[in-house]
Each structure stands twice: as C-alpha cells, then as structure tokens.
Protein backbone atom coordinates (compact mmCIF):
# COMPACT_ATOMS: atom_id res chain seq x y z
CA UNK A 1 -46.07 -53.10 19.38
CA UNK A 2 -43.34 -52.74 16.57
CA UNK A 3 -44.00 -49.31 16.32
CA UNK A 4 -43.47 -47.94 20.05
CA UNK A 5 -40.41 -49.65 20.15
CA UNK A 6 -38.94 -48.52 16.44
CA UNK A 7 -40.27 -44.89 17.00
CA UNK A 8 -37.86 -44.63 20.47
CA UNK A 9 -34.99 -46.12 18.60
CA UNK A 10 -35.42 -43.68 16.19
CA UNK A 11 -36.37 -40.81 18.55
CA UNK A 12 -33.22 -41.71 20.22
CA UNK A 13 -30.84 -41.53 17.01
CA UNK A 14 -32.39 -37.61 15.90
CA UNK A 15 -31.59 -36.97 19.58
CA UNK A 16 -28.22 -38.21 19.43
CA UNK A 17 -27.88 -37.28 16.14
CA UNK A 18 -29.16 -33.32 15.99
CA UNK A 19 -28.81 -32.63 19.97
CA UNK A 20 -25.83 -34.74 21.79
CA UNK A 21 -23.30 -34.61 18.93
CA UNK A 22 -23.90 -30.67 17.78
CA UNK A 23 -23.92 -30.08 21.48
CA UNK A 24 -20.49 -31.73 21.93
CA UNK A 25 -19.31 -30.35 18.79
CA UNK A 26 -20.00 -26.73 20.07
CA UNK A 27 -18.40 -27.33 23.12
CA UNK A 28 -15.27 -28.83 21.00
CA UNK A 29 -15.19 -25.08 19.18
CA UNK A 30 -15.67 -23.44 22.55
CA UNK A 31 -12.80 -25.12 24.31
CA UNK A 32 -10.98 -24.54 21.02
CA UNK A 33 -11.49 -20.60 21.27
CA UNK A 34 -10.93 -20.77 24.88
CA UNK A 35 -7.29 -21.82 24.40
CA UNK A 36 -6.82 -19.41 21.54
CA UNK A 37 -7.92 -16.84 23.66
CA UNK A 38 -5.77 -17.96 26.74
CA UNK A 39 -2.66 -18.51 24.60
CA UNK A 40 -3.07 -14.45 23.07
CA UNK A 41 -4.01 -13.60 27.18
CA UNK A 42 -0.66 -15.08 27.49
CA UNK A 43 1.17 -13.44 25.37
CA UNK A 44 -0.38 -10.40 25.99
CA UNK A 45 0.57 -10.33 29.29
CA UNK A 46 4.00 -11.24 28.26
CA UNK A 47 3.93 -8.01 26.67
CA UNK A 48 2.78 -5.85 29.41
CA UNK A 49 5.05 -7.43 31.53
CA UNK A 50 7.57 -6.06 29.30
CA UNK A 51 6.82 -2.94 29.31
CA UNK A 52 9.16 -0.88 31.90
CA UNK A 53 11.53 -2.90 29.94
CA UNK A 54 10.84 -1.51 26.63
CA UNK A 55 10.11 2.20 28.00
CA UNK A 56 13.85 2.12 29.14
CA UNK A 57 15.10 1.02 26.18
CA UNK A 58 13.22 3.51 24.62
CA UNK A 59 14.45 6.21 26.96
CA UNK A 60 18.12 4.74 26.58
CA UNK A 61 17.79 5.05 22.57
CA UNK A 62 16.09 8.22 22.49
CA UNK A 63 19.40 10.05 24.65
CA UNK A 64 21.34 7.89 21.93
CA UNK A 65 19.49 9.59 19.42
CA UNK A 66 19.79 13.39 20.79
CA UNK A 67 23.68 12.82 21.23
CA UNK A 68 23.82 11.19 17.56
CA UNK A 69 21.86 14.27 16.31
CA UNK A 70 24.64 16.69 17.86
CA UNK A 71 26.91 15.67 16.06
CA UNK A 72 25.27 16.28 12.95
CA UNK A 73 25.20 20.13 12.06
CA UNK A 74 21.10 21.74 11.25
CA UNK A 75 19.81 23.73 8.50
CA UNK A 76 16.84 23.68 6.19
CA UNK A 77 18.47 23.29 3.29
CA UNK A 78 22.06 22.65 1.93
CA UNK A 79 22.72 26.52 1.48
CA UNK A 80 21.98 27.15 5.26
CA UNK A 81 24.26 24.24 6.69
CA UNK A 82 27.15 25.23 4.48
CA UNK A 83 26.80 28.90 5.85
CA UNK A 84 26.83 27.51 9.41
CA UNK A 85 29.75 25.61 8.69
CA UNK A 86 31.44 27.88 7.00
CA UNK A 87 30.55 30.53 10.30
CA UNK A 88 31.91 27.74 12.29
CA UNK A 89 35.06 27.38 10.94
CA UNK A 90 35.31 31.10 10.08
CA UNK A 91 34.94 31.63 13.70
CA UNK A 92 37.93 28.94 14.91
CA UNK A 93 40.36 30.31 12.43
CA UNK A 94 39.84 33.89 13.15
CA UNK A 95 39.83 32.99 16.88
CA UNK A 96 43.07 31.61 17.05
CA UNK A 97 44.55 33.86 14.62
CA UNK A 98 44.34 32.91 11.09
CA UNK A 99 42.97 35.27 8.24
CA UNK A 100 41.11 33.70 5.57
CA UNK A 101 41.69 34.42 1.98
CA UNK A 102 38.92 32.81 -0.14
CA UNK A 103 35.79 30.33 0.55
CA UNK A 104 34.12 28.42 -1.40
CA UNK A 105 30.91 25.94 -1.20
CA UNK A 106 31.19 22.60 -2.63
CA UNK A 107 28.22 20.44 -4.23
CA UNK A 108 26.08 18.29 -1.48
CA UNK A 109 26.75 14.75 -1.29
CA UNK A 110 24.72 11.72 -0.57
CA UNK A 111 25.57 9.29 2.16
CA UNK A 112 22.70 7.25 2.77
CA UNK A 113 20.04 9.16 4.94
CA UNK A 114 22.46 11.72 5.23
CA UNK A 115 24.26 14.60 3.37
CA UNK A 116 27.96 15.95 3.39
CA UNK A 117 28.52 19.32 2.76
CA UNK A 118 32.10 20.36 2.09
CA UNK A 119 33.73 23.84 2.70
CA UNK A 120 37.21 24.76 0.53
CA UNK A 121 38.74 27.18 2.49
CA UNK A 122 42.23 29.27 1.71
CA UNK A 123 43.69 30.61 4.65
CA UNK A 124 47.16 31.99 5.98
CA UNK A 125 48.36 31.08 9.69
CA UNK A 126 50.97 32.73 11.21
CA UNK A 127 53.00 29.61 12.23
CA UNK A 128 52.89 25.71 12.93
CA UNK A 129 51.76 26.07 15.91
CA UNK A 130 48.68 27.97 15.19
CA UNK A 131 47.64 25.77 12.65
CA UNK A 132 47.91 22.63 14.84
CA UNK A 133 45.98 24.60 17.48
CA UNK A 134 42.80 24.82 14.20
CA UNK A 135 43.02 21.45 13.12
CA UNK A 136 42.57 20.26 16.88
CA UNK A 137 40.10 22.87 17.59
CA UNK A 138 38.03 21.66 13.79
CA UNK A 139 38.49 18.13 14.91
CA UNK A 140 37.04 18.17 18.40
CA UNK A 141 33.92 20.75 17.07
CA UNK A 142 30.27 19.58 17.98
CA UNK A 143 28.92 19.13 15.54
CA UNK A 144 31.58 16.82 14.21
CA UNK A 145 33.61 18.42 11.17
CA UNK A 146 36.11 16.28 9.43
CA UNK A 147 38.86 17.85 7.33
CA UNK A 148 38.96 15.69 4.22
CA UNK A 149 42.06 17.51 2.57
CA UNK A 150 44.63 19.77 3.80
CA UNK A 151 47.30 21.34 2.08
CA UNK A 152 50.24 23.47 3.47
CA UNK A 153 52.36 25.96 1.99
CA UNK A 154 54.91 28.40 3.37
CA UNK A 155 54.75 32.07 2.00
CA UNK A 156 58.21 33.04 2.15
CA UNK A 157 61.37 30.67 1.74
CA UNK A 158 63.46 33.03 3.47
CA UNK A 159 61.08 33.62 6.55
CA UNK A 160 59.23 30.20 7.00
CA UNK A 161 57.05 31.31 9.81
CA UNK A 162 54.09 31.86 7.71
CA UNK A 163 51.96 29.41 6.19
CA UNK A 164 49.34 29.40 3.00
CA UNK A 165 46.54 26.62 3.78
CA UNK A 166 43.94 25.53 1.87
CA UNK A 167 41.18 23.35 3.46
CA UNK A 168 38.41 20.97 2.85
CA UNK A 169 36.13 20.96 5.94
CA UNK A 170 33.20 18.32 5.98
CA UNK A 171 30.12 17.86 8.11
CA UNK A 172 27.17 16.23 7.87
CA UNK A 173 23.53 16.95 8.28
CA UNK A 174 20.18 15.06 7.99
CA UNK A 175 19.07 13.67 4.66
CA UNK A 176 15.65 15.32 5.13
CA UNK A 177 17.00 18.60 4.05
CA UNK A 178 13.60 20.85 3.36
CA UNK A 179 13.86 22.26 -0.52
CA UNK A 180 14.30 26.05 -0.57
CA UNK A 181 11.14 27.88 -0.43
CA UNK A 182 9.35 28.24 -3.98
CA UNK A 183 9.99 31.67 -5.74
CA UNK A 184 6.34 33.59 -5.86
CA UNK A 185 6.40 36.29 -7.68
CA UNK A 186 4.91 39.65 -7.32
CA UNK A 187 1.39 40.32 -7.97
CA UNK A 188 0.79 42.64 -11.09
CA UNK A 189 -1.50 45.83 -10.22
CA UNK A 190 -4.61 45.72 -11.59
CA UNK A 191 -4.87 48.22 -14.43
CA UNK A 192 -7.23 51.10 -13.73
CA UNK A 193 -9.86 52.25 -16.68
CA UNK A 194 -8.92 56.05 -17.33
CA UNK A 195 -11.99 57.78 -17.72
C-alpha cells in the first residue's frame, strides 16, 4: 500500500522534474528568440523604410561628387596633369594676347588625398588691362587653378605699356595618381648558329 502511493509521488516529481520544467524552460528560450527576432524584424524594417531616403541622399552626394571632381584637373600621372595645365593656361594667355617666354614644371605636392601641381610661367602682356583680363579668365577656369604667386614688371620705363610677368599657377588633381608605366626594354634577337 506504501508503495503505490510513493511510486506516484515519485512518478509525479520525474514528470515535473524532466517534462513540465524542460518544457517551460524551452518555451522561456523560444519566447526569448521570438523577441530577438521581432526586435531585428523591427529594425529591419526601419531600414527598408529608409530606403528612398538613403537612395536620394545617395543621388544628392553622388552630383556633389561629379561637380567636386570638376574642379579638380585629370591625368594619370603628375607629368600628364602638369601638361594639361600648362595647355590650359598656355591657351588663356595666348588667347587674350600674351606671349609666353619660359615654362617650367614644379615638384608635386601632397595635400591629403590630393596633389598640387604648380606651373612657373614667364610671360609678357601688352598692358594692364590684358593681364587683368588672364588673371580673371585663370581664376574662374574649371577645373579650378589658383595663382599662388604673381609678379609684375614693366619692360620699358619710358613706355610703361608693356609688362614682364612671371606666374605660379596651381591646380589640383586626385591623390590616386597611376605611376608612369614601367620601362620594358627591347627584346635581344636571338643569335643565329652560322653554319
């Protein structure tokens, strides 16, 4: 009679013990992953709902980008962006009527992500007016050119119409200037046996 009644008590307690309280412990880490899951739903759909938002800021900072990028004069390496700037400003001062005397490259320099390359130029105007005219024309330029030092001169005392100029034109270009090409040199013939 003991027996029946101790072997329910204890076949309650392994039920309790291995079957209602694992079962309620799963379900615990169920809900628990549930409202992990619904919290990154949530913020996932945050997201999404973000999204036109984002593309047009995208869009916006993109055109920012392209008009940024104008202003900064191309080439593959240093060499070629100082020989487009120094076509550009060739190509102002002989427009409007100067003659240039000399030019000369100067050394790259770092500005961040960015280079400057700088232009010496020596250069004889016909009058005031005409230079003004090529310092507007150099400032205004797309891409953006800068003249970092500018000195003026008139040729004759007696007749001050003409001017002497010399001129330090700047621009800048991209950091990620590609290195010049390597060198390869030519292949040797192969030497014949004379028979």
């Amino acid at each position: 009679m003991i027996a029946i009644p101790l072997m329910l008590i204890l076949l309650g307690v392994v039920v309790y013990r291995y079957g209602y309280v694992r079962v309620r412990a799963e379900l615990k880490t169920i809900k628990e992953d549930q409202s992990i899951s619904m919290k990154t739903l949530g913020k996932y759909i945050t997201l999404i709902s973000e999204k036109p938002e984002l593309e047009k800021r995208l869009a916006s900072l993109t055109e920012k980008r392209k008009t940024d990028n104008a202003k900064l004069i191309e080439g593959q390496t240093p060499s070629l962006v100082a020989a487009a700037l120094q076509d550009t400003v060739n190509g102002i001062v002989k427009g409007r009527g100067g003659t240039i005397t000399s030019e000369r490259v100067g050394k790259p320099e770092d500005l961040g992500k960015f280079k400057v390359i700088t232009v010496s130029m020596d250069s004889t105007f016909p009058n005031v007016s005409v230079l003004s005219d090529i310092l507007n024309s150099i400032e205004t330029q797309t891409p953006s050119l800068v003249v970092k030092e500018l000195d003026v001169r008139v040729r004759d005392f007696r007749n001050p119409k003409e001017l002497m100029v010399k001129m330090d034109i700047s621009a800048i270009t991209g950091g990620k200037v590609l290195p010049s090409p390597a060198k390869t040199q030519p292949a040797t013939p192969k030497e014949t046996p004379v028979e």
